[in-house]
N, C-alpha and C. Protein backbone atom coordinates (compact mmCIF):
# COMPACT_ATOMS: atom_id res chain seq x y z
N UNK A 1 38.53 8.87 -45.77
CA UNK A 1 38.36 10.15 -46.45
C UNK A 1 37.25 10.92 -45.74
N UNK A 2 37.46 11.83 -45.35
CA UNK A 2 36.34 13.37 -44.81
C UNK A 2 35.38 13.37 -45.99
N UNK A 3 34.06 13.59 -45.11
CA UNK A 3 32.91 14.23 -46.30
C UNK A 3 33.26 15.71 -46.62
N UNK A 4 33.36 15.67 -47.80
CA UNK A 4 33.07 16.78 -48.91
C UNK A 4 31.98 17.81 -48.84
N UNK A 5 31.97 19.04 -49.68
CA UNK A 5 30.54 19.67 -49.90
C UNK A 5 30.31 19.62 -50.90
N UNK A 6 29.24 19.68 -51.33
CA UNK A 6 28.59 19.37 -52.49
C UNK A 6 29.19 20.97 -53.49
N UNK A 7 28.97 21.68 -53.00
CA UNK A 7 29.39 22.91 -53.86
C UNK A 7 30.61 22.42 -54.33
N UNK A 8 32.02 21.99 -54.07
CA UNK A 8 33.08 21.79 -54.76
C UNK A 8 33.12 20.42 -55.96
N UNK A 9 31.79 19.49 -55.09
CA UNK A 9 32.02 18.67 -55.82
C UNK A 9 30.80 18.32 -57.38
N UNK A 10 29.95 19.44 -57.30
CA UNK A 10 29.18 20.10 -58.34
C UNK A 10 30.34 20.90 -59.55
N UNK A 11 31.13 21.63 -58.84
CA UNK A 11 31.64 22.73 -59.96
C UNK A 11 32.49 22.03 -60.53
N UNK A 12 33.18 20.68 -59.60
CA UNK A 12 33.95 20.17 -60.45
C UNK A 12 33.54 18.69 -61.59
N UNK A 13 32.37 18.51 -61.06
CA UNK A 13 31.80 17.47 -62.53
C UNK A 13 30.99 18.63 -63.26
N UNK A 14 30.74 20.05 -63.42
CA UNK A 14 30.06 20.62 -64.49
C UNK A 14 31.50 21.04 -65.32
N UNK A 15 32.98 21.07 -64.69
CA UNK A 15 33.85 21.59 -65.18
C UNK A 15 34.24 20.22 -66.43
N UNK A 16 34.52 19.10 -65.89
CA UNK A 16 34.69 18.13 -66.31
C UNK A 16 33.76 16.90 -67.07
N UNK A 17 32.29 17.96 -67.54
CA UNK A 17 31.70 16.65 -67.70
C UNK A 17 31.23 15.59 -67.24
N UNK A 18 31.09 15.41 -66.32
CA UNK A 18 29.74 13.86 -65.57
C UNK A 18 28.80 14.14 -64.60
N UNK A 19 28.36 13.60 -64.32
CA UNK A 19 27.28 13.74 -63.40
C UNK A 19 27.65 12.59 -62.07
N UNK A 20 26.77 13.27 -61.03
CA UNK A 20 27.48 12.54 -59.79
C UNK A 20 25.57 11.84 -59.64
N UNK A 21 26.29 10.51 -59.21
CA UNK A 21 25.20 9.88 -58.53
C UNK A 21 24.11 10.47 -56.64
N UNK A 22 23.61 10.14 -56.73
CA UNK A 22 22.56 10.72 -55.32
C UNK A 22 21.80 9.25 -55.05
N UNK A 23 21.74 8.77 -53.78
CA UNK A 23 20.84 7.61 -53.25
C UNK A 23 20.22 8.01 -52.03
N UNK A 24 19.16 7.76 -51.57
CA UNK A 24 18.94 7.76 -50.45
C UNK A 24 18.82 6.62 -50.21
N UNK A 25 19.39 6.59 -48.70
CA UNK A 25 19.44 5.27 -47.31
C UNK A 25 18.36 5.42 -46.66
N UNK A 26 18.87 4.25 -45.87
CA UNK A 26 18.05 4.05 -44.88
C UNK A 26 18.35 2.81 -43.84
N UNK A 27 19.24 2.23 -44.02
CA UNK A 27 19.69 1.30 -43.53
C UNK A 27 21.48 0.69 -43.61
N UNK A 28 21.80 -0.20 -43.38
CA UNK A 28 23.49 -0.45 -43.31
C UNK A 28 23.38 -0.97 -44.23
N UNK A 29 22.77 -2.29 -45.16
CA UNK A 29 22.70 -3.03 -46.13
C UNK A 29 22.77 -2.22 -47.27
N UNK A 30 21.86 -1.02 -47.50
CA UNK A 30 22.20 -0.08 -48.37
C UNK A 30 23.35 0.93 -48.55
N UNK A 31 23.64 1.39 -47.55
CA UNK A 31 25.03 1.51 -47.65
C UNK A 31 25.99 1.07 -47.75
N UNK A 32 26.02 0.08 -47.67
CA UNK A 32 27.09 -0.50 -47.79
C UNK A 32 27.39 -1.32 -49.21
N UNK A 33 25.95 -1.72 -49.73
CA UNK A 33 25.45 -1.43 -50.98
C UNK A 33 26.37 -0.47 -52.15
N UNK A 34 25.86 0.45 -51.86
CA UNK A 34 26.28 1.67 -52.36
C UNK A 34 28.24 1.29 -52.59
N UNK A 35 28.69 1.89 -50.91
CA UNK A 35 29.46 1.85 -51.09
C UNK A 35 30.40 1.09 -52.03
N UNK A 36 30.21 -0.21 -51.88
CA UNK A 36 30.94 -1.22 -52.41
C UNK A 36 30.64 -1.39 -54.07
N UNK A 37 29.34 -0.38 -54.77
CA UNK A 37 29.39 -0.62 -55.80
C UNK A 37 29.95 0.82 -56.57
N UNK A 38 30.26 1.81 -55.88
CA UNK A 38 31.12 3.04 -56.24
C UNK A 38 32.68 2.78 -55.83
N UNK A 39 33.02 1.82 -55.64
CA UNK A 39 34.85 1.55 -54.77
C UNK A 39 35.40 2.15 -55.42
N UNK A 40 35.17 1.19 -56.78
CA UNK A 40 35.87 1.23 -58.12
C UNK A 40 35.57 1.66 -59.00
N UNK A 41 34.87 3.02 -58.95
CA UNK A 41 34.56 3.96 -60.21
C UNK A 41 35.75 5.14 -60.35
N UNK A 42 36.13 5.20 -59.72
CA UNK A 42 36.96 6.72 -59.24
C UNK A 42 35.26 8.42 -59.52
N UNK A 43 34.46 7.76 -58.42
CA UNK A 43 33.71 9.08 -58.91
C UNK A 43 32.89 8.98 -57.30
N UNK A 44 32.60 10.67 -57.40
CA UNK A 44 32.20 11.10 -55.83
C UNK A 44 30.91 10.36 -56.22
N UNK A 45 30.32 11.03 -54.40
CA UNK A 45 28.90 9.99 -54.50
C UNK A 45 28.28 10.80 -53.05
N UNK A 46 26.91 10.81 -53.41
CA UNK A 46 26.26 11.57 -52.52
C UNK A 46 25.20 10.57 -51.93
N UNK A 47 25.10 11.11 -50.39
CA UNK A 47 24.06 10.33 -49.56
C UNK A 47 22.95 10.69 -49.22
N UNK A 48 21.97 10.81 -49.53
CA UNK A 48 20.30 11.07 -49.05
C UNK A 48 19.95 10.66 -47.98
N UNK A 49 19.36 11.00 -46.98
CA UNK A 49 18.71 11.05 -46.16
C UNK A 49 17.08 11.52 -46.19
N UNK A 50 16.21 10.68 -46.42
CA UNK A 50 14.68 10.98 -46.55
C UNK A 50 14.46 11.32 -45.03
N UNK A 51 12.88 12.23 -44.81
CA UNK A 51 12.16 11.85 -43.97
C UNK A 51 11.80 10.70 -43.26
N UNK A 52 11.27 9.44 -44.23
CA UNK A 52 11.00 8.24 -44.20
C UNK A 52 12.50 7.54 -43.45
N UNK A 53 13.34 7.94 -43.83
CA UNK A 53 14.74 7.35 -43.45
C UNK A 53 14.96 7.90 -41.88
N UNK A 54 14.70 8.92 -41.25
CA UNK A 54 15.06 9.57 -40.08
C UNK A 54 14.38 9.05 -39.11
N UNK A 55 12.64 8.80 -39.74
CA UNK A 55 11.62 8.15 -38.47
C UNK A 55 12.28 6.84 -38.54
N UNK A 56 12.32 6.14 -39.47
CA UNK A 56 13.12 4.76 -39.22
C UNK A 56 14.70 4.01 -38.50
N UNK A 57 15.65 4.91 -38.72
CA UNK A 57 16.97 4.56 -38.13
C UNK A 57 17.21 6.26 -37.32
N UNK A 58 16.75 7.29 -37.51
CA UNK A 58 17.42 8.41 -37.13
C UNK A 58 18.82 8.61 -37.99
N UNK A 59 19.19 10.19 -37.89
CA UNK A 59 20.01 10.41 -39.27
C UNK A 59 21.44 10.35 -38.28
N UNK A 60 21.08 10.36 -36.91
CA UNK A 60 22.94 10.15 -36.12
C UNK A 60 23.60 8.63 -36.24
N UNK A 61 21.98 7.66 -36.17
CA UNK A 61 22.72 6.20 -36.89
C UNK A 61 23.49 6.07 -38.15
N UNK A 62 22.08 6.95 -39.04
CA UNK A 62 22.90 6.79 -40.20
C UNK A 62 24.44 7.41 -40.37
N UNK A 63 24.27 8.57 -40.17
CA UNK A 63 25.84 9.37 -39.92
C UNK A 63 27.23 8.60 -39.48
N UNK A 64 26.70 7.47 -38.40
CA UNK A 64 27.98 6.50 -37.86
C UNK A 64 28.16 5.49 -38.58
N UNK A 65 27.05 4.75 -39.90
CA UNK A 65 27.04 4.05 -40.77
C UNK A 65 28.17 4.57 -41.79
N UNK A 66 27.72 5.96 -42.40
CA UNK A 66 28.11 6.65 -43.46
C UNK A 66 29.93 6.51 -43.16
N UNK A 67 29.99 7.23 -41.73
CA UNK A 67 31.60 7.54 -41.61
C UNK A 67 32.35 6.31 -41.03
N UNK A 68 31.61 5.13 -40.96
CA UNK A 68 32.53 3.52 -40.91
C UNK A 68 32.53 3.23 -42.17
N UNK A 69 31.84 3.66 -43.40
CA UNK A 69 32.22 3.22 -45.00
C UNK A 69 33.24 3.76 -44.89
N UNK A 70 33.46 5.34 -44.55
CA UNK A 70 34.92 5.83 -45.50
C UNK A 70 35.66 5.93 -44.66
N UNK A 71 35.81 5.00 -43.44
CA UNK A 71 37.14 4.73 -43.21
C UNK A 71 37.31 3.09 -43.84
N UNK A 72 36.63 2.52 -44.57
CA UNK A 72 36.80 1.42 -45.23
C UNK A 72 37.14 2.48 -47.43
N UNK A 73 36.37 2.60 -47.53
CA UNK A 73 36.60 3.00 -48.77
C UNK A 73 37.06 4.39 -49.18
N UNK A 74 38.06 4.57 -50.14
CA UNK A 74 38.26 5.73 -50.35
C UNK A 74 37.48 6.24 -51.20
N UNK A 75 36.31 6.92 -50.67
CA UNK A 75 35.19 7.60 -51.87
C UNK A 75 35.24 9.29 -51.33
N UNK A 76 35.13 10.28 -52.30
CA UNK A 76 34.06 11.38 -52.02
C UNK A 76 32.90 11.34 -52.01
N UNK A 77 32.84 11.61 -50.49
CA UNK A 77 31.14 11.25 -50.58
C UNK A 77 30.40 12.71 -49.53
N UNK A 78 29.55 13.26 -49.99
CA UNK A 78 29.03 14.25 -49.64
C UNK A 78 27.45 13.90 -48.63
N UNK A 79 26.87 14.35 -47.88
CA UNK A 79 25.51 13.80 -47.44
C UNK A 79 24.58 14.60 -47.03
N UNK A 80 23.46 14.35 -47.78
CA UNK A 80 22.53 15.34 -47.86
C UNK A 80 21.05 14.99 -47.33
N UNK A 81 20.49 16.23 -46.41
CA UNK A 81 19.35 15.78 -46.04
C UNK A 81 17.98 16.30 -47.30
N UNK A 82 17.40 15.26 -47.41
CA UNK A 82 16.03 15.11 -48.73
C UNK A 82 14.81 15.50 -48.28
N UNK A 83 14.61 16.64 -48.37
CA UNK A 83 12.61 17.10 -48.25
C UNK A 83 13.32 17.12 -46.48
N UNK A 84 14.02 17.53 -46.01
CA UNK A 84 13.69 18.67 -44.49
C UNK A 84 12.57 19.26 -44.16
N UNK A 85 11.58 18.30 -43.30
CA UNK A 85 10.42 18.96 -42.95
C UNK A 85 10.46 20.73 -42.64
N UNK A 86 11.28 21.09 -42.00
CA UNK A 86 11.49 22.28 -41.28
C UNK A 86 12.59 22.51 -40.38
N UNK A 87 13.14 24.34 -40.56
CA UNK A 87 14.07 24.70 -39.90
C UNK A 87 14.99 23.62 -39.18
N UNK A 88 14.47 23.09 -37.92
CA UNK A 88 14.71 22.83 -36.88
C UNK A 88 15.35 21.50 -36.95
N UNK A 89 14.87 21.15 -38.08
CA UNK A 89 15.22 19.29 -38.76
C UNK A 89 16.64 19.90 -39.50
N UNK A 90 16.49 20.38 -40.41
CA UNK A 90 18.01 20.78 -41.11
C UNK A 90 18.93 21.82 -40.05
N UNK A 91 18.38 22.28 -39.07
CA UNK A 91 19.74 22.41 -38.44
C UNK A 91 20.24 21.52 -37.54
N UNK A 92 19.10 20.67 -37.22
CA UNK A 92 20.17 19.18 -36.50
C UNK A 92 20.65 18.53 -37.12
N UNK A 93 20.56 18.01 -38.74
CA UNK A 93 21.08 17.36 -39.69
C UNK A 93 22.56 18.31 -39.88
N UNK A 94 22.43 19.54 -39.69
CA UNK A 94 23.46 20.41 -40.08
C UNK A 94 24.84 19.86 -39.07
N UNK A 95 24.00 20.64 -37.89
CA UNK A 95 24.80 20.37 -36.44
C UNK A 95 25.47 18.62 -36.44
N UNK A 96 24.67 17.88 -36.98
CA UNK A 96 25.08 16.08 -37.07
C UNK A 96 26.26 15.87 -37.97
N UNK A 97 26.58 17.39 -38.81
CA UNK A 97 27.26 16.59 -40.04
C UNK A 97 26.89 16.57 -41.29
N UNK A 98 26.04 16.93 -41.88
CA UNK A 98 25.40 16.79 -42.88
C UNK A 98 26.25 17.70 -43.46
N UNK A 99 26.50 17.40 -44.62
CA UNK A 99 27.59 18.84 -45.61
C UNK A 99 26.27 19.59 -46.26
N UNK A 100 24.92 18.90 -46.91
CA UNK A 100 23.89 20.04 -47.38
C UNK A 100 22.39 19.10 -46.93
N UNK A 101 21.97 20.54 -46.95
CA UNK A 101 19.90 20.02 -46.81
C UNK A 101 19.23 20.96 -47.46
N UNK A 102 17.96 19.92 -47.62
CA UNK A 102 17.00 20.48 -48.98
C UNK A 102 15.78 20.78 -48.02
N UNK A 103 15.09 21.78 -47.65
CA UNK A 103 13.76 22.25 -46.97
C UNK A 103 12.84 22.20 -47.87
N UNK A 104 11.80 21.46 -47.23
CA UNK A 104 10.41 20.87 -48.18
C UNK A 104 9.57 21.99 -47.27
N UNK A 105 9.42 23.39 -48.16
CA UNK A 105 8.20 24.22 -47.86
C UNK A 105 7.37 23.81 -48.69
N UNK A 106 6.46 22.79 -49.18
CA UNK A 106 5.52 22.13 -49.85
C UNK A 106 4.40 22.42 -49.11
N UNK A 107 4.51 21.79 -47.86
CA UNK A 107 3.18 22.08 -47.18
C UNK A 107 2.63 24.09 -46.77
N UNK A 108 3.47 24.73 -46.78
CA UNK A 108 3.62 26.02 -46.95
C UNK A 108 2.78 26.69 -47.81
N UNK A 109 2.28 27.74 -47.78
CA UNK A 109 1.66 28.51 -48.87
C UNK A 109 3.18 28.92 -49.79
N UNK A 110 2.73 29.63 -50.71
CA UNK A 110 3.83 30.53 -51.51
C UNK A 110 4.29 31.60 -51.06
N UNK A 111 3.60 32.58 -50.20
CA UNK A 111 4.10 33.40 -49.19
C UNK A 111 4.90 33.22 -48.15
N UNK A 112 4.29 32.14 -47.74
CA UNK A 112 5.68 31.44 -46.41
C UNK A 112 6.59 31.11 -47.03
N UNK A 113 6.48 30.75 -48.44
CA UNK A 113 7.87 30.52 -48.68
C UNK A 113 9.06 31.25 -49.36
């Protein structure tokens, strides 16, 4: 199964009632984790990607992790980058594949942001 975007797969659990799970990785054990404990729910499922997760495996490992689950499992699964230091980080996460990313202007004043 192809990753999803989160926008379709938001409107359709606020239409229907549930809430979708979110994890962040960081490794194959956890994913695979994951995977194998959503098989059998019939419900999408979203992938995190931390900071902490990118200095450790890089997010193109993870990405070849993510898309050897779903050619094993049939899940919707969407993948998202968590606290994006900056620009330049979420558009390589973009460019990698990523269906959405979250930009951490934290360190930012309120004007920069």
């Amino acid at each position: 199964m192809p990753l999803i975007g989160t926008k379709k797969m938001f409107e359709n659990a606020h239409k229907n009632g549930y809430a979708i799970g979110a994890f962040n990785v960081n490794n194959m054990e956890i994913i695979q984790g994951i995977f194998e404990a959503i098989k059998d729910q019939d419900a999408p499922l979203i992938i995190q990607v931390s900071a902490g997760a990118r200095k450790y495996a890089k997010h193109e490992y993870l990405m070849h992790l993510i898309h050897a689950s779903l050619e094993l499992y049939d899940v919707p699964v969407a993948v998202h980058l968590d606290h994006g230091e900056d620009f330049e980080i979420c558009k390589s996460c973009i460019d990698g594949g990523f269906t959405s990313v979250m930009i951490d202007g934290s360190k930012h004043s309120f004007e920069d942001n």
